[in-house]
Protein backbone atom coordinates (compact mmCIF):
# COMPACT_ATOMS: atom_id res chain seq x y z
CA UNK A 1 75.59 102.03 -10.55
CA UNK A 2 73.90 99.17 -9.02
CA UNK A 3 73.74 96.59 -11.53
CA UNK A 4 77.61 97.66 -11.88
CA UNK A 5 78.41 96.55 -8.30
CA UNK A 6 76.31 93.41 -9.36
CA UNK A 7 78.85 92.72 -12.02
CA UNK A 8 81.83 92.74 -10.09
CA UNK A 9 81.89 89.23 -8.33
CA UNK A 10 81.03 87.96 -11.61
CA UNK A 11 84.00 89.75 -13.41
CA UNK A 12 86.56 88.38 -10.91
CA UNK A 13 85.02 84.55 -11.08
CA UNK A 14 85.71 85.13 -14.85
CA UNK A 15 89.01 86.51 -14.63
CA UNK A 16 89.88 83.93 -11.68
CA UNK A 17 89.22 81.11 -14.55
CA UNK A 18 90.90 82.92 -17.25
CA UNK A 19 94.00 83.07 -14.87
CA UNK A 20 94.72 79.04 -15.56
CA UNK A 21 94.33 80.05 -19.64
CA UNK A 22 96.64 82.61 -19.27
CA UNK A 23 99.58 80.92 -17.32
CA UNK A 24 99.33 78.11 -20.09
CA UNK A 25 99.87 80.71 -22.67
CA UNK A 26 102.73 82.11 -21.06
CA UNK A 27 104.26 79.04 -20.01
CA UNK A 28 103.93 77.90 -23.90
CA UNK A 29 105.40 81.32 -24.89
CA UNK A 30 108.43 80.68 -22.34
CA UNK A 31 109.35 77.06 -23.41
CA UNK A 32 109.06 77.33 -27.09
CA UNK A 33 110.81 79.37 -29.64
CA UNK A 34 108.41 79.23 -32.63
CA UNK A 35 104.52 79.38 -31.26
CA UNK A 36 101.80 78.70 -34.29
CA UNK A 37 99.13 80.90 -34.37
CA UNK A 38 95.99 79.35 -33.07
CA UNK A 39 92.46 80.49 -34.66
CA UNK A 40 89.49 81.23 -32.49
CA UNK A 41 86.80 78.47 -32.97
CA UNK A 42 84.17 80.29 -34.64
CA UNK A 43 80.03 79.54 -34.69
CA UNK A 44 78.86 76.85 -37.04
CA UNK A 45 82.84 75.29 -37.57
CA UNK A 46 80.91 72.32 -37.98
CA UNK A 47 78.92 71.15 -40.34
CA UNK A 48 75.13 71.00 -39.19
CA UNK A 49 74.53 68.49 -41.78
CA UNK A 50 76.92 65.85 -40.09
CA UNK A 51 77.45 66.65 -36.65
CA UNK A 52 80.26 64.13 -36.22
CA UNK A 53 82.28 65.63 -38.75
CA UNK A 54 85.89 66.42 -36.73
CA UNK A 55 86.38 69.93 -36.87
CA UNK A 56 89.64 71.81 -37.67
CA UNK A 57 89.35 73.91 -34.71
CA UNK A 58 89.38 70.81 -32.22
CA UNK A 59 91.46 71.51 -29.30
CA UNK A 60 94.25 68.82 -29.00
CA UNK A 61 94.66 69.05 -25.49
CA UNK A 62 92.37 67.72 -22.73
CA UNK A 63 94.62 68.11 -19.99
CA UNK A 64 93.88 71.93 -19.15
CA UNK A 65 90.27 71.40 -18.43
CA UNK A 66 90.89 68.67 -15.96
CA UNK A 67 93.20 70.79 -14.36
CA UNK A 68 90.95 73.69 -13.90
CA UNK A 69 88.00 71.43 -12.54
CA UNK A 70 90.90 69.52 -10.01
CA UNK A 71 91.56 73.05 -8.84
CA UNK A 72 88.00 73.92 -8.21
CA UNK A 73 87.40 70.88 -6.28
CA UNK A 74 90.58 71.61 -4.04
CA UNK A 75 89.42 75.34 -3.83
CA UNK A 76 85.60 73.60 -2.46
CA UNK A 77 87.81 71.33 -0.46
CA UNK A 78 89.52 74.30 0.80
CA UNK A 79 86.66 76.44 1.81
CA UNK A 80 84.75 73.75 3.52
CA UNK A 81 88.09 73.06 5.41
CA UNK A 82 88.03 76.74 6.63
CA UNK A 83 84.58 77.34 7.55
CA UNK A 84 85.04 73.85 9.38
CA UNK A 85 87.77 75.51 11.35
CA UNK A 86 84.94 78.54 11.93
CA UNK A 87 88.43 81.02 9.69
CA UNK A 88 84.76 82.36 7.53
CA UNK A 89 87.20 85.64 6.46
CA UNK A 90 88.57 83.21 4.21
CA UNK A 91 85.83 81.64 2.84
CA UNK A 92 84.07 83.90 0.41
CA UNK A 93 87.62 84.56 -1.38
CA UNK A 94 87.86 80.88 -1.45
CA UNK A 95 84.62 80.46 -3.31
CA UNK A 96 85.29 82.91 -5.47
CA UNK A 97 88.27 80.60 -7.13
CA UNK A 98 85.99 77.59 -7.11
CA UNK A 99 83.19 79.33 -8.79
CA UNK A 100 85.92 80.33 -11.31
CA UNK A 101 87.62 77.56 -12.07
CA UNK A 102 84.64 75.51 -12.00
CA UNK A 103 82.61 77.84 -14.11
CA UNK A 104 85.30 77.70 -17.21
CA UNK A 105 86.51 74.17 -16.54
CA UNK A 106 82.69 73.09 -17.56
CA UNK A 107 82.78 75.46 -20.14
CA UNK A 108 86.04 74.08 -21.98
CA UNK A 109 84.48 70.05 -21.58
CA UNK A 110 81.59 71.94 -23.17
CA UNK A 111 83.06 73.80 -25.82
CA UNK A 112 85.58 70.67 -26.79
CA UNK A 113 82.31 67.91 -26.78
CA UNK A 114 80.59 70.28 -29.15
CA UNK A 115 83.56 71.30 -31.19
CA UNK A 116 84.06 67.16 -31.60
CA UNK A 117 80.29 65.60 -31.62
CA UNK A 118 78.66 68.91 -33.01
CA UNK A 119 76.35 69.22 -30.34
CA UNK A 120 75.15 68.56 -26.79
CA UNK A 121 71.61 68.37 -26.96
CA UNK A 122 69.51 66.64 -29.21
CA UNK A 123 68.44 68.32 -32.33
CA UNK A 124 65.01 68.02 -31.62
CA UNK A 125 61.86 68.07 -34.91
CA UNK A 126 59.91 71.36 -35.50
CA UNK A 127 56.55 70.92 -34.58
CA UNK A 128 53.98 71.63 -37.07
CA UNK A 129 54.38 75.52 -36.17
CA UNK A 130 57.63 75.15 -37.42
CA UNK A 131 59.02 75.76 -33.86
């Protein structure tokens, strides 16, 4: 039961971030008639071989991760404001939002740079372990 309570904060900063997703999707469903099925990027879309190889999974928007991030900086903004004006009741909630929006705004700049350059890190040599 304990490492269930653990959980919890971390299930609401995830669902916080996945709100943003989800009101795109909806707003999308709303405004157009005929909505083309999107496929889930899957592991290894792009070819190790040639990491700059454009994949056919690359996201054509950038604008939704900015947004997310621009929310989680006016959610920080927000919670500073309020523990400035001593209102700490209003703070944790606050935090919550930022950690959420944060959290998945990184992850879509993350997902879209390695979906588009192959990776983030540098492929580095295997020592003579083969490690």
């Amino acid at each position: 039961m304990g490492r269930t309570v653990r959980n919890i904060p971390a299930l609401i900063v995830v669902g916080i971030g996945l709100s943003m997703n989800n009101s795109f999707a909806i707003l999308e469903a709303l405004v157009r008639r005929k909505i083309e099925f999107s496929r889930t990027p899957k592991y290894g879309a792009v070819a190790a071989t040639n990491p700059r190889v454009r994949s056919p999974y690359r996201r054509k928007r950038f604008t939704q991760p900015l947004i997310e991030l621009i929310l989680g900086f006016c959610f920080a903004c927000g919670a500073a404001y309020a523990f400035s004006l001593h209102v700490f009741s209003v703070v944790p909630i606050m935090l919550l939002f930022n950690w959420g929006f944060f959290y998945l705004g990184w992850l879509s700049l993350i997902q879209q740079q390695t979906l588009f350059y192959g990776t983030l890190l540098p492929q580095r040599k295997p020592n003579r372990f083969g490690m």
